[in-house]
N, C-alpha and C. Protein backbone atom coordinates (compact mmCIF):
# COMPACT_ATOMS: atom_id res chain seq x y z
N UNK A 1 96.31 -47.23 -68.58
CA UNK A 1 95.78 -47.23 -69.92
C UNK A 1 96.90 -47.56 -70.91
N UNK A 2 96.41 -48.08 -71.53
CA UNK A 2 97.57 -48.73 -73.23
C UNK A 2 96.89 -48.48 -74.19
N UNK A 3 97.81 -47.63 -74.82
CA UNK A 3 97.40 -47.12 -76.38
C UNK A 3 98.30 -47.63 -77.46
N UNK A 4 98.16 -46.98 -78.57
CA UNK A 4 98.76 -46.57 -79.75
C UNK A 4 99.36 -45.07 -79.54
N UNK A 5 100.90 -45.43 -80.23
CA UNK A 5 101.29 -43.99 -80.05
C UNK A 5 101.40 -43.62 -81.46
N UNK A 6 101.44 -42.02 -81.48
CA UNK A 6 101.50 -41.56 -83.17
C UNK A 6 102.43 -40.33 -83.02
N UNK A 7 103.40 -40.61 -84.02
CA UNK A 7 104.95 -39.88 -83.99
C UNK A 7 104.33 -38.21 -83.99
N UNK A 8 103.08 -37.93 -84.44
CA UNK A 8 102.83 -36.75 -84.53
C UNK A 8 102.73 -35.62 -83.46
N UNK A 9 101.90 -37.05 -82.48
CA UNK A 9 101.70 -36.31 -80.99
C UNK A 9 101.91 -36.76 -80.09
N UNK A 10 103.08 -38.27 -80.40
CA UNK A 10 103.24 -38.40 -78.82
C UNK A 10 105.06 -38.70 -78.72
N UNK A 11 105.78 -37.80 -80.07
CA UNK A 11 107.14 -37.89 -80.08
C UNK A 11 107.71 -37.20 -79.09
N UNK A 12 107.28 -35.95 -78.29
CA UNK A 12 107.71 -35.56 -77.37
C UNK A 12 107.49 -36.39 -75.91
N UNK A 13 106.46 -37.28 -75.65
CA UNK A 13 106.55 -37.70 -74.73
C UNK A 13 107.27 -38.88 -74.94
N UNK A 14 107.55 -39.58 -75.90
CA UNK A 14 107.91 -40.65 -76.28
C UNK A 14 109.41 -40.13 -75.63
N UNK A 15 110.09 -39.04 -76.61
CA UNK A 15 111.65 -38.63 -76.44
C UNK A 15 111.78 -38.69 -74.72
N UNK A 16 111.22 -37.72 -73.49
CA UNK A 16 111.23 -37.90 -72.58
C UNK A 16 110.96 -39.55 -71.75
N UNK A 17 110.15 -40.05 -72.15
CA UNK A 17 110.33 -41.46 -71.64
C UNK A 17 111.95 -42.03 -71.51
N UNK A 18 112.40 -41.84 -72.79
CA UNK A 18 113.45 -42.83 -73.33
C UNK A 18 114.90 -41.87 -72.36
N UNK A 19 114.75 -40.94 -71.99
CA UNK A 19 115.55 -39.92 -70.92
C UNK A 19 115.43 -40.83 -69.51
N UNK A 20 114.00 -41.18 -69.29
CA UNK A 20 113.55 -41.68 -68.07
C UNK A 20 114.67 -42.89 -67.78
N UNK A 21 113.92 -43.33 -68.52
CA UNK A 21 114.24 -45.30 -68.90
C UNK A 21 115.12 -45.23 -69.55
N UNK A 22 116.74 -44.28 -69.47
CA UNK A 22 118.40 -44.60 -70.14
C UNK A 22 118.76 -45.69 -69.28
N UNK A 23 118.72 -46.00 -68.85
CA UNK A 23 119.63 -46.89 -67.85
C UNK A 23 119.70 -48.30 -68.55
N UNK A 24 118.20 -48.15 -69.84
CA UNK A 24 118.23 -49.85 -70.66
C UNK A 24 119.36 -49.73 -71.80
N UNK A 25 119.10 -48.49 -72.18
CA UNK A 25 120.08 -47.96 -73.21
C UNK A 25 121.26 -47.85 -72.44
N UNK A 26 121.86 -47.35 -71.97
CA UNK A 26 123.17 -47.57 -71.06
C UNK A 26 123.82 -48.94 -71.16
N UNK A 27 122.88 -50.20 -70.31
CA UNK A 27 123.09 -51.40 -70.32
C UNK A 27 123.21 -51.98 -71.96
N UNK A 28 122.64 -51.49 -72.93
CA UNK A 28 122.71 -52.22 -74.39
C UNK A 28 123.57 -51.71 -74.93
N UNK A 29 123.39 -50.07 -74.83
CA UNK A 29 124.33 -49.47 -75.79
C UNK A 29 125.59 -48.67 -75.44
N UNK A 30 125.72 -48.86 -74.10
CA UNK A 30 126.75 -47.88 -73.63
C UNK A 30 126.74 -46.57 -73.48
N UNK A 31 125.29 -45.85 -73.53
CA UNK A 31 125.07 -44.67 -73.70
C UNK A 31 123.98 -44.55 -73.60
N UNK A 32 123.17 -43.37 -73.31
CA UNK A 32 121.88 -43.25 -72.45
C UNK A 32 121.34 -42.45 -74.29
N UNK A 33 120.22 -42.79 -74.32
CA UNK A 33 119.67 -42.32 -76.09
C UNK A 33 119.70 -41.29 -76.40
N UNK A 34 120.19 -41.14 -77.53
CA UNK A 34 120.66 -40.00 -78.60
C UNK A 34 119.42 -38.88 -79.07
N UNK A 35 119.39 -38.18 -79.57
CA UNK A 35 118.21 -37.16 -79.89
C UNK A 35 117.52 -37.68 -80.98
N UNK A 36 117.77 -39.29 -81.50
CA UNK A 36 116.98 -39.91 -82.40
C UNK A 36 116.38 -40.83 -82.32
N UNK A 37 116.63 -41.26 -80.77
CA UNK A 37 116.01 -42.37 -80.24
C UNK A 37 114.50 -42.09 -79.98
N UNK A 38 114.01 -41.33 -80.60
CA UNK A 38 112.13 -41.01 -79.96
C UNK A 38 111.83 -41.05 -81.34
N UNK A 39 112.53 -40.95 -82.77
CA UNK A 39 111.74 -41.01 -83.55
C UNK A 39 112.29 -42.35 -84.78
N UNK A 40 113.18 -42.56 -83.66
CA UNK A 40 113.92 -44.47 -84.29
C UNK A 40 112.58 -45.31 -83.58
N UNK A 41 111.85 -44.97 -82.50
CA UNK A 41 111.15 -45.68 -82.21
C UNK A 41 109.67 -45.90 -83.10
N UNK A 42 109.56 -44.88 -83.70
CA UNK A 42 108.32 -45.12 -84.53
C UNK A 42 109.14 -45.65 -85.91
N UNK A 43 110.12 -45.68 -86.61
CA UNK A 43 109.70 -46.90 -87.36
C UNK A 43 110.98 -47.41 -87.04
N UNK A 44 111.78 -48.06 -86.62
CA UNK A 44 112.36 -49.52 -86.38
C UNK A 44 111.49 -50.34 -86.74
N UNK A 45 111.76 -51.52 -86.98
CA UNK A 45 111.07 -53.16 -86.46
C UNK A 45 112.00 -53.84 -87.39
N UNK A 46 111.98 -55.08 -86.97
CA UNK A 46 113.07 -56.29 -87.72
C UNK A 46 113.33 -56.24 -88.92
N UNK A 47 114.26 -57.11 -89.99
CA UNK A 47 114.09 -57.01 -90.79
C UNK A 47 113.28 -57.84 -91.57
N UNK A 48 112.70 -57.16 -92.96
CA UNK A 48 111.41 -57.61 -93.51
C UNK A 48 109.79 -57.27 -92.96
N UNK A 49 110.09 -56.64 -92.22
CA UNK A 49 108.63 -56.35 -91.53
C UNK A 49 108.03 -54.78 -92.29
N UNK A 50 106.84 -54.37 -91.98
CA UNK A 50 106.38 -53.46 -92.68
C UNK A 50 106.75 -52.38 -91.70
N UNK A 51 106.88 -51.35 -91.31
CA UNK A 51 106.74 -50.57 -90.16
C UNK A 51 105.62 -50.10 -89.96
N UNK A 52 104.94 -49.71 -90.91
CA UNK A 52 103.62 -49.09 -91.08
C UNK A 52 102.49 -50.03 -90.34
N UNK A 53 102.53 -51.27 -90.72
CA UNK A 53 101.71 -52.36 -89.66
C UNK A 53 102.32 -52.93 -88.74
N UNK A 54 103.03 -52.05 -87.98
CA UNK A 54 103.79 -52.22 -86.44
C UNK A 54 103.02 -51.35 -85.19
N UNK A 55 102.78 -51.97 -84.37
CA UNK A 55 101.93 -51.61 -83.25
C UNK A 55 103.26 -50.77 -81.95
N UNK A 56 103.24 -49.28 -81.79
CA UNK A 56 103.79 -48.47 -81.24
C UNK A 56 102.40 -48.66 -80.20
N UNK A 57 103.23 -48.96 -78.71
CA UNK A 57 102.09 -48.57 -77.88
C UNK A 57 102.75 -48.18 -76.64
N UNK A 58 101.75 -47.30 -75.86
CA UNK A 58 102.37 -46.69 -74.82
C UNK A 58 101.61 -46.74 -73.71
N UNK A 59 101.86 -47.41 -72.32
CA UNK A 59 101.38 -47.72 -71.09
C UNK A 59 101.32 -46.38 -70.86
N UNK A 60 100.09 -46.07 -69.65
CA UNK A 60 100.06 -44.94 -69.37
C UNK A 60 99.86 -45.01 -68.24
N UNK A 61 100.51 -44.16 -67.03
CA UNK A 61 100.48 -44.27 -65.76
C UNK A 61 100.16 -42.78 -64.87
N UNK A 62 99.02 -42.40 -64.45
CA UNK A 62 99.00 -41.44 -64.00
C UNK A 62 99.02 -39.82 -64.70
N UNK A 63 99.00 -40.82 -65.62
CA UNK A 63 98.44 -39.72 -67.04
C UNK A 63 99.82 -39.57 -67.98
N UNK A 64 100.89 -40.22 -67.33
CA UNK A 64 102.38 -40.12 -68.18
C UNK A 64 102.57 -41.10 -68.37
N UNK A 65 103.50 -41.21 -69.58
CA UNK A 65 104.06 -42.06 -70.70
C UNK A 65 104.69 -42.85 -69.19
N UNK A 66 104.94 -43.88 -69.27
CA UNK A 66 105.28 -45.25 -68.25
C UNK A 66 105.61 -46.42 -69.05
N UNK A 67 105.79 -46.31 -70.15
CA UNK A 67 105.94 -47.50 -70.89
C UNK A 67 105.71 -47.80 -72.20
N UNK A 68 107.03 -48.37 -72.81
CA UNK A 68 106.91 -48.38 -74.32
C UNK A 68 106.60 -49.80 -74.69
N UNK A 69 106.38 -50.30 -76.32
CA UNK A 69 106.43 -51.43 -76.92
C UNK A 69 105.78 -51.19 -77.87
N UNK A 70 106.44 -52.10 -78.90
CA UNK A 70 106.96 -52.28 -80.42
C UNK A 70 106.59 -53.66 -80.31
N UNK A 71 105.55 -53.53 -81.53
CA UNK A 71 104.93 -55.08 -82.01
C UNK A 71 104.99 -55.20 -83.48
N UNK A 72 105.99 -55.98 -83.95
CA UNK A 72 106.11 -56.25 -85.55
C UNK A 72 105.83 -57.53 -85.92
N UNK A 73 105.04 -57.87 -87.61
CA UNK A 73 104.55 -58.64 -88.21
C UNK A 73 105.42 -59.37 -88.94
N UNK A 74 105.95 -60.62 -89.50
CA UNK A 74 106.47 -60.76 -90.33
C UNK A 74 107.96 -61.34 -90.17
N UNK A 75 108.37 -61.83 -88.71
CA UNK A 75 109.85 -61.68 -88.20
C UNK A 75 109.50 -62.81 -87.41
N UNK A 76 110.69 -64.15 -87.03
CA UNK A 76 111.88 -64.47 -87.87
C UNK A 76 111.07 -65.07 -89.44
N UNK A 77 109.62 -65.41 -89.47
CA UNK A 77 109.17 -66.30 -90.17
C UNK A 77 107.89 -64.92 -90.86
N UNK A 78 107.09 -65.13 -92.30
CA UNK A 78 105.78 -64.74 -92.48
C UNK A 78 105.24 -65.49 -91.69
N UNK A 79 103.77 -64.39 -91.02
CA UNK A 79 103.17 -64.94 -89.78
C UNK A 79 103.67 -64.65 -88.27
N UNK A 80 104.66 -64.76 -88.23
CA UNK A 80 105.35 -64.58 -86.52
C UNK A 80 105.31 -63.27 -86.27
N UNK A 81 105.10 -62.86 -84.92
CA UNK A 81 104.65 -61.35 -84.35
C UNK A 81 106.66 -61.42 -83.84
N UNK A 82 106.88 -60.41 -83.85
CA UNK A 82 107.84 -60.24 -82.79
C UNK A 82 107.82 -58.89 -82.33
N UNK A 83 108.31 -58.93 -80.67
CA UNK A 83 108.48 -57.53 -79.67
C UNK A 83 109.66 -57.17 -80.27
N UNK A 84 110.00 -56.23 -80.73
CA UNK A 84 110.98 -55.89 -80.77
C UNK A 84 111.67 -54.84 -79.69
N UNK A 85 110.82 -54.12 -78.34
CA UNK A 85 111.00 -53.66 -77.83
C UNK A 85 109.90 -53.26 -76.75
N UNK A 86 109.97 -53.53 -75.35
CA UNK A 86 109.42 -53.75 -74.60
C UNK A 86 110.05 -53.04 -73.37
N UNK A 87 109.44 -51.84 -73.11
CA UNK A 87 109.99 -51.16 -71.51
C UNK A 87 109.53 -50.27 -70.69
N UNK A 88 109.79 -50.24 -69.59
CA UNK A 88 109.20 -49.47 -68.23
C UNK A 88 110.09 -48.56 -67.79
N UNK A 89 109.32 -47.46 -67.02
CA UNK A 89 110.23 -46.61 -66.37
C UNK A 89 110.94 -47.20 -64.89
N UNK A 90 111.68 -46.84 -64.53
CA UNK A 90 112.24 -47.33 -63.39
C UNK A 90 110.97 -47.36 -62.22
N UNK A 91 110.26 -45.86 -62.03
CA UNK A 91 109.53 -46.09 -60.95
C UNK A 91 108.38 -46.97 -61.15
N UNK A 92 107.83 -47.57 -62.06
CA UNK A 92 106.79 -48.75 -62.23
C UNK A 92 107.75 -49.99 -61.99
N UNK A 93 108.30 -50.62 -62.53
CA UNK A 93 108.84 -51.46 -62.47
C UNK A 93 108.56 -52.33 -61.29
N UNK A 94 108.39 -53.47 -61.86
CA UNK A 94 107.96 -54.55 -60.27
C UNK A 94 106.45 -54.79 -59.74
N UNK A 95 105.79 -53.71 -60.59
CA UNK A 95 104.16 -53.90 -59.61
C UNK A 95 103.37 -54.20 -60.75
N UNK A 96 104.20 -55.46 -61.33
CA UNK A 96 102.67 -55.33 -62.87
C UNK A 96 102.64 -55.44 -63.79
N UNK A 97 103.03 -54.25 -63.74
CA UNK A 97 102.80 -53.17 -65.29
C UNK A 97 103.54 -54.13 -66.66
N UNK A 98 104.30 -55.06 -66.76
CA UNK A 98 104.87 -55.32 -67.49
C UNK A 98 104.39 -56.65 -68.25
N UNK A 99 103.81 -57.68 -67.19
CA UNK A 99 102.70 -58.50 -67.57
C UNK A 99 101.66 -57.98 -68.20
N UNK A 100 101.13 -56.85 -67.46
CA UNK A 100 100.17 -56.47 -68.05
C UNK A 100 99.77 -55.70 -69.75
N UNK A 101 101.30 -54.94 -69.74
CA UNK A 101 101.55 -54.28 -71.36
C UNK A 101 101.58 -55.96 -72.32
N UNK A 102 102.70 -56.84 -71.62
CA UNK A 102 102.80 -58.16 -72.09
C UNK A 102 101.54 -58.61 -72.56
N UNK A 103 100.38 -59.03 -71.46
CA UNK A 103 99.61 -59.40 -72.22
C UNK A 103 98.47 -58.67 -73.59
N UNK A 104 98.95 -57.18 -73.22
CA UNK A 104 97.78 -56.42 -74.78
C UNK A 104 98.77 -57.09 -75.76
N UNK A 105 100.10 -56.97 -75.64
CA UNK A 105 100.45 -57.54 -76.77
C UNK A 105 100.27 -58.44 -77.75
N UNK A 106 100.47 -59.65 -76.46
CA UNK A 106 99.76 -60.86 -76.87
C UNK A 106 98.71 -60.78 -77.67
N UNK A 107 97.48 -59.96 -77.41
CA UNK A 107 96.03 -60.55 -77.43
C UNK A 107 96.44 -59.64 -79.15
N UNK A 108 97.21 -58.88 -79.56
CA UNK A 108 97.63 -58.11 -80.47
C UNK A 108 97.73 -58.70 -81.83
N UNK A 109 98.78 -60.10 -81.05
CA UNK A 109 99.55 -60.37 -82.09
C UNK A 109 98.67 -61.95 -82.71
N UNK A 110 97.83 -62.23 -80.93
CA UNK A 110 96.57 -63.05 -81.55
C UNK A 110 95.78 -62.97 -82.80
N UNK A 111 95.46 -61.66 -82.56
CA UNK A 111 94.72 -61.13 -83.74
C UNK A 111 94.76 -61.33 -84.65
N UNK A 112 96.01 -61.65 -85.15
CA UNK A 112 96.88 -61.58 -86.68
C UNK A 112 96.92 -62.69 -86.92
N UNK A 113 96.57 -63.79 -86.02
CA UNK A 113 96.85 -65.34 -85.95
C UNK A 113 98.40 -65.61 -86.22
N UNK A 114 98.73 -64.91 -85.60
CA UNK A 114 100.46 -65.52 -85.15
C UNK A 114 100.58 -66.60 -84.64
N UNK A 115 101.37 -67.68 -84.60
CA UNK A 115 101.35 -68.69 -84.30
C UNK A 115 102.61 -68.40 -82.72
N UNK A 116 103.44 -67.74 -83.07
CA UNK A 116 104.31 -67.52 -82.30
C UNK A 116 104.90 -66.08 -81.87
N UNK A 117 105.32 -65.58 -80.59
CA UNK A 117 105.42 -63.98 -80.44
C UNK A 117 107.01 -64.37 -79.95
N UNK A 118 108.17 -63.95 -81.11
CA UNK A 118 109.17 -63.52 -80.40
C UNK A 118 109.71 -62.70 -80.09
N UNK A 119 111.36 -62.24 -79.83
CA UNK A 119 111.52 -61.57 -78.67
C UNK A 119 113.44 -61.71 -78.62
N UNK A 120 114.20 -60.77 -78.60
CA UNK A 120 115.70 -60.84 -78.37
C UNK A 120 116.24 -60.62 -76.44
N UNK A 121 116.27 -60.73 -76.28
CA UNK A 121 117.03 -60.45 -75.04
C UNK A 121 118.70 -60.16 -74.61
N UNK A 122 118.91 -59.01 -74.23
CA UNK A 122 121.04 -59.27 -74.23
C UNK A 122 121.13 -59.97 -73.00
N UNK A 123 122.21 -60.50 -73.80
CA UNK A 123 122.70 -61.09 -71.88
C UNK A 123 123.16 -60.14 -70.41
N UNK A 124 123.18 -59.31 -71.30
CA UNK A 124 123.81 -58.10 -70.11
C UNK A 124 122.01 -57.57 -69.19
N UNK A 125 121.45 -58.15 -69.51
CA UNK A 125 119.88 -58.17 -69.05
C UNK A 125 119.58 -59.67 -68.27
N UNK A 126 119.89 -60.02 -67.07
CA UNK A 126 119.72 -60.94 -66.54
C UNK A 126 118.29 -60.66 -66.00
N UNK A 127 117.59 -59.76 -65.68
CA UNK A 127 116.58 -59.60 -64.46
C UNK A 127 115.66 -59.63 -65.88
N UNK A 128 115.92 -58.82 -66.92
CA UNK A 128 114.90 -58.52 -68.18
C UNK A 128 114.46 -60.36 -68.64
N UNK A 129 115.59 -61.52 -68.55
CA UNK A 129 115.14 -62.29 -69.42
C UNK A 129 114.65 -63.16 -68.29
N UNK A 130 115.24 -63.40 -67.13
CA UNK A 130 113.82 -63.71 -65.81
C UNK A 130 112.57 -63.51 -66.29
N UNK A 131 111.90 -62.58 -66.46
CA UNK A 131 110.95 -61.47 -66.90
C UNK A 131 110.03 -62.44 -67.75
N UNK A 132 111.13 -62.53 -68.83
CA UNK A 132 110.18 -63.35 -70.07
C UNK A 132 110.25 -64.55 -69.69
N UNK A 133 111.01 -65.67 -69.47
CA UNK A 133 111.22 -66.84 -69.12
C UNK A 133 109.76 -66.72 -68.22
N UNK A 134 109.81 -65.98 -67.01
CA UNK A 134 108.42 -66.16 -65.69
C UNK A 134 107.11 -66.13 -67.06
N UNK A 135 107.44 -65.19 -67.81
CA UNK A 135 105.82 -65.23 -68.51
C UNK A 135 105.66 -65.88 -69.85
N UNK A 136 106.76 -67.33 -69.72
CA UNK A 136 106.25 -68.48 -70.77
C UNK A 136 107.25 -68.67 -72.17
N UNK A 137 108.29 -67.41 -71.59
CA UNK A 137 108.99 -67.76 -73.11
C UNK A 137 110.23 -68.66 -73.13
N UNK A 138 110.35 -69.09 -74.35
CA UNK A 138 111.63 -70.18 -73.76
C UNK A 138 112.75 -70.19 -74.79
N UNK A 139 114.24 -70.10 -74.95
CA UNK A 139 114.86 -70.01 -75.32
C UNK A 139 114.82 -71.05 -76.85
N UNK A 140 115.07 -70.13 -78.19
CA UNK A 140 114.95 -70.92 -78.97
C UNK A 140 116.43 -71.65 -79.83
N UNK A 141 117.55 -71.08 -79.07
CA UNK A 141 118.55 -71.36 -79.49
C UNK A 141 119.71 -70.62 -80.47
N UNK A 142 118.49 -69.98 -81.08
CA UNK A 142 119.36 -68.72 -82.10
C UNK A 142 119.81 -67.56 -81.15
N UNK A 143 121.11 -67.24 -81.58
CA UNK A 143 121.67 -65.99 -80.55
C UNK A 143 122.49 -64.86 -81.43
N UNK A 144 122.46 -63.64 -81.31
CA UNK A 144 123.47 -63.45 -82.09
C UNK A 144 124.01 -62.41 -81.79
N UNK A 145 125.37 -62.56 -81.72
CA UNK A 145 126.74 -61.40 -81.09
C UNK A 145 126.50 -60.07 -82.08
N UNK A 146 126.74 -58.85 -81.60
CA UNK A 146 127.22 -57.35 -82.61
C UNK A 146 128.50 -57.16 -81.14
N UNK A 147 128.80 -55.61 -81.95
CA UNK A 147 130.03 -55.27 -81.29
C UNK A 147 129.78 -55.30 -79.68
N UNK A 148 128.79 -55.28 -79.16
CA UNK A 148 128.53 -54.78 -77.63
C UNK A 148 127.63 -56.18 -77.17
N UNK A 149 127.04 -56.74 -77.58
CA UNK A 149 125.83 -57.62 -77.15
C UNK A 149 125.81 -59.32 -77.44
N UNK A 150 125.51 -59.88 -76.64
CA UNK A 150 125.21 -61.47 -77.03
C UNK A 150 123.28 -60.86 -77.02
N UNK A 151 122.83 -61.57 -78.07
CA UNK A 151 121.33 -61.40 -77.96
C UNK A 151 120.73 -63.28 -78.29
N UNK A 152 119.83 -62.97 -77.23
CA UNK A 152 119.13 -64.64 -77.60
C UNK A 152 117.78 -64.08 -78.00
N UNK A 153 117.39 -65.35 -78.89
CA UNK A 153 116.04 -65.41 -79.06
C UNK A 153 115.04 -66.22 -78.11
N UNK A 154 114.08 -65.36 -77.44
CA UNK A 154 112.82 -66.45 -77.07
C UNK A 154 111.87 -66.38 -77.67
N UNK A 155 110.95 -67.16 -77.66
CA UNK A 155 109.21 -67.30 -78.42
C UNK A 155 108.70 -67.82 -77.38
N UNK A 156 107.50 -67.62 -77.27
CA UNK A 156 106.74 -68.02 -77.03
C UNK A 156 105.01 -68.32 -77.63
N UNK A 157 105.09 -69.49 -77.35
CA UNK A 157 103.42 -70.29 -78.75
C UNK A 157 102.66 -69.27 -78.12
N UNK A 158 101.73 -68.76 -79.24
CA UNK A 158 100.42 -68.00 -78.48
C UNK A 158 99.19 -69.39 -79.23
């Protein structure tokens, strides 16, 4: 099941997910997430975007949180959807689940008549940008270094 999550009642499962699934945080940030990472997740999104019309949703597997993603309006362009964050727990991983959150997204950001859904990737994520590349996205050329990360952009046309 894929929902909507709401900081009210699903910040505790949210916080435990992000415990689950350190190992993405590890790889990005050098450190497995902080005690603010469950409620950075309800409003982050790019800059210029609204947070408030950002789609928090949460895969559900066996009745537990299994999976996050962050869908924002308004980023790199007005009109363009972008993921700003997209992830699985270790034990799903591989059977699915990730196409499958992928595509509610999609049909999400359809909605809005986005023309395009993008998407950052670090390079220190080789298997993550496989991932997107297999499900249509393609490198748009913009990349951009911070202290820890090379990040590329993909899109992909919806």
């Amino acid at each position: 099941m894929i929902r909507p999550l709401f900081p009210e009642t699903d910040r505790a499962a949210v916080a435990a997910f992000l415990q689950e699934a350190a190992d993405y945080w590890v790889l990005a940030d050098g450190a497995p997430p902080g005690p603010q990472a469950a409620d950075d997740f309800f409003t982050d999104c790019p800059p210029g975007c609204d947070p408030a019309a950002s789609h928090r949703l949460g895969l559900f597997r066996d009745g537990r949180l299994s999976g996050l993603a962050e869908l924002s309006f308004g980023f790199p362009a007005p009109g363009d959807a972008y993921l700003g964050l997209m992830i699985l727990a270790p034990r799903i991983r591989g059977q699915g689940h990730g196409a499958r959150l992928l595509s509610h997204v999609e049909t999400l950001a359809r909605e809005t008549q986005a023309p395009t859904l993008y998407l950052g990737v670090i390079e220190a994520n080789p298997k993550g940008r496989a991932f997107w590349e297999r499900c249509g996205f393609v490198p748009t050329g913009v990349t951009r270094q911070d202290d820890r990360n090379l990040t590329h952009r993909l899109a992909k046309p919806l």
